[in-house]
N, C-alpha and C. Protein backbone atom coordinates (compact mmCIF):
# COMPACT_ATOMS: atom_id res chain seq x y z
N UNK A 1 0.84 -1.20 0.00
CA UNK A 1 0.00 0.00 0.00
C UNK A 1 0.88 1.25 0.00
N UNK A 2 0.80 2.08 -0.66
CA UNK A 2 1.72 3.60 -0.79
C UNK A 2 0.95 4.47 -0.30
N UNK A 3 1.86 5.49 0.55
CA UNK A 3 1.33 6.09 1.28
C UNK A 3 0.19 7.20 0.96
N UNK A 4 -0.07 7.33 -0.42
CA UNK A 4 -1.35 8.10 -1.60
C UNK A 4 -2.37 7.35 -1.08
N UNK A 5 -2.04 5.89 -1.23
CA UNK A 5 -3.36 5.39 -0.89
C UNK A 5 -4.35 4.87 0.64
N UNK A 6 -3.38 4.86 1.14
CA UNK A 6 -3.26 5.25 2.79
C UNK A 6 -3.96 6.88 3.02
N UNK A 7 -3.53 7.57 2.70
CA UNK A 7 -4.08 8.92 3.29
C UNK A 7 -5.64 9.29 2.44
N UNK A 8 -5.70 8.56 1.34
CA UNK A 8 -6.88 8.62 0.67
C UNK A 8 -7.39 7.97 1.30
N UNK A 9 -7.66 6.35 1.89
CA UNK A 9 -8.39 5.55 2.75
C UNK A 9 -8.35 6.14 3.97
N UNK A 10 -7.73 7.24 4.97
CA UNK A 10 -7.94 7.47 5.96
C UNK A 10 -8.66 8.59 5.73
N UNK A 11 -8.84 9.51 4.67
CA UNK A 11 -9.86 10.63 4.66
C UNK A 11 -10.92 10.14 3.86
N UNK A 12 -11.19 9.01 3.26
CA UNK A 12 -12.44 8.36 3.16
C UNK A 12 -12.58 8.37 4.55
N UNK A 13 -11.93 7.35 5.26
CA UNK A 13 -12.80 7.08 6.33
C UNK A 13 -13.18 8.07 7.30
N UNK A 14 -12.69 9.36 7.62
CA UNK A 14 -12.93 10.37 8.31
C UNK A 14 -13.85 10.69 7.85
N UNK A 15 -14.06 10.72 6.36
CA UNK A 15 -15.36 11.66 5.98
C UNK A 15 -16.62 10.79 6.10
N UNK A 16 -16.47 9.22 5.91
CA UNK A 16 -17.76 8.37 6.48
C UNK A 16 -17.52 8.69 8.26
N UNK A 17 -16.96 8.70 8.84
CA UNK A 17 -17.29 8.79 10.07
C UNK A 17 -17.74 9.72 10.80
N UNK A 18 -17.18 11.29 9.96
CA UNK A 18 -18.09 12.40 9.98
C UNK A 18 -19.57 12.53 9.84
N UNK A 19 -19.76 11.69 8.31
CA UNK A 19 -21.35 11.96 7.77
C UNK A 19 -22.27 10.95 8.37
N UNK A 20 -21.75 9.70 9.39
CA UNK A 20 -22.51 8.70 10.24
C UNK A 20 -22.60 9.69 11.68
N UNK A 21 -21.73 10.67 12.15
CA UNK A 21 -21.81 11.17 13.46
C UNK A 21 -22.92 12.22 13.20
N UNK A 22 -22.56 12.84 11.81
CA UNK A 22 -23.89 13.87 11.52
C UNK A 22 -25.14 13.30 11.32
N UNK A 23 -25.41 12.43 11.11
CA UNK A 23 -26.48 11.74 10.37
C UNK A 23 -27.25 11.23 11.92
N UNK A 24 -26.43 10.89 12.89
CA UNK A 24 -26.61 10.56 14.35
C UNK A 24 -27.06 11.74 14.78
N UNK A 25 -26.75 12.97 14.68
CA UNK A 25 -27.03 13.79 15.66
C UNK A 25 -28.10 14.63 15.07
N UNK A 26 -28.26 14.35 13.82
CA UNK A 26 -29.61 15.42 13.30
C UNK A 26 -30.70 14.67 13.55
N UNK A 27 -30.62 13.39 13.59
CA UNK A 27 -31.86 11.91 14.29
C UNK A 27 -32.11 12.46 15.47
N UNK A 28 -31.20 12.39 15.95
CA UNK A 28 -31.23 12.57 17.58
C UNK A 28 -32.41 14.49 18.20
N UNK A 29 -31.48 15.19 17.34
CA UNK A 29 -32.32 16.42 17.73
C UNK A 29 -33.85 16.21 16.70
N UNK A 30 -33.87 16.01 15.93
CA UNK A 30 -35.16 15.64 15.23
C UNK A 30 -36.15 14.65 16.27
N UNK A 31 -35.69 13.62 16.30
CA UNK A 31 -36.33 12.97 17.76
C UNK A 31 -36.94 13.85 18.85
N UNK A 32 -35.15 14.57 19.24
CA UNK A 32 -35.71 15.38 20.26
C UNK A 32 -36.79 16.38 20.08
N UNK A 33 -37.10 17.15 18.96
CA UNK A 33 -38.01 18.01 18.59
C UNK A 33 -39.46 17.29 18.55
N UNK A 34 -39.72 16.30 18.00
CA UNK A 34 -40.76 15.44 17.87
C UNK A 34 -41.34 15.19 19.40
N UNK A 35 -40.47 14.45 20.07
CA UNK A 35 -40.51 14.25 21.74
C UNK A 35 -41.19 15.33 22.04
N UNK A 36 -40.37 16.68 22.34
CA UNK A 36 -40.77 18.05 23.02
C UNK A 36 -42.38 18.50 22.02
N UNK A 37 -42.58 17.94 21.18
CA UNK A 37 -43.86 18.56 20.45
C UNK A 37 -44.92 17.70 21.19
N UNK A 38 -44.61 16.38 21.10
CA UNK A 38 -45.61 15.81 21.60
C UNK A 38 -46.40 15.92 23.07
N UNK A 39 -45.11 16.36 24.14
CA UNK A 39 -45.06 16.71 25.86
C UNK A 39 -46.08 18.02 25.42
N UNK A 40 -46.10 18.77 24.58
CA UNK A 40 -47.02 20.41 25.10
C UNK A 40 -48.46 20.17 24.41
């Protein structure tokens, strides 16, 4: 493996692990908004 393709597979994987943490946390406050609509 050369190190081109190494730093390309590690900023793939940063950028999937970015867009799974975002994808987590807009669920999460969306949830949360849904939740808080339903309580009033």
């Amino acid at each position: 493996m050369t190190t081109l393709e190494l730093a390309a597979g590690s900023t793939w994987q940063t950028v999937f692990v970015a867009v799974v943490l975002a994808l987590g946390y807009i669920s999460l406050v969306v949830i949360w908004f849904a939740f808080f609509r339903e309580k009033k």
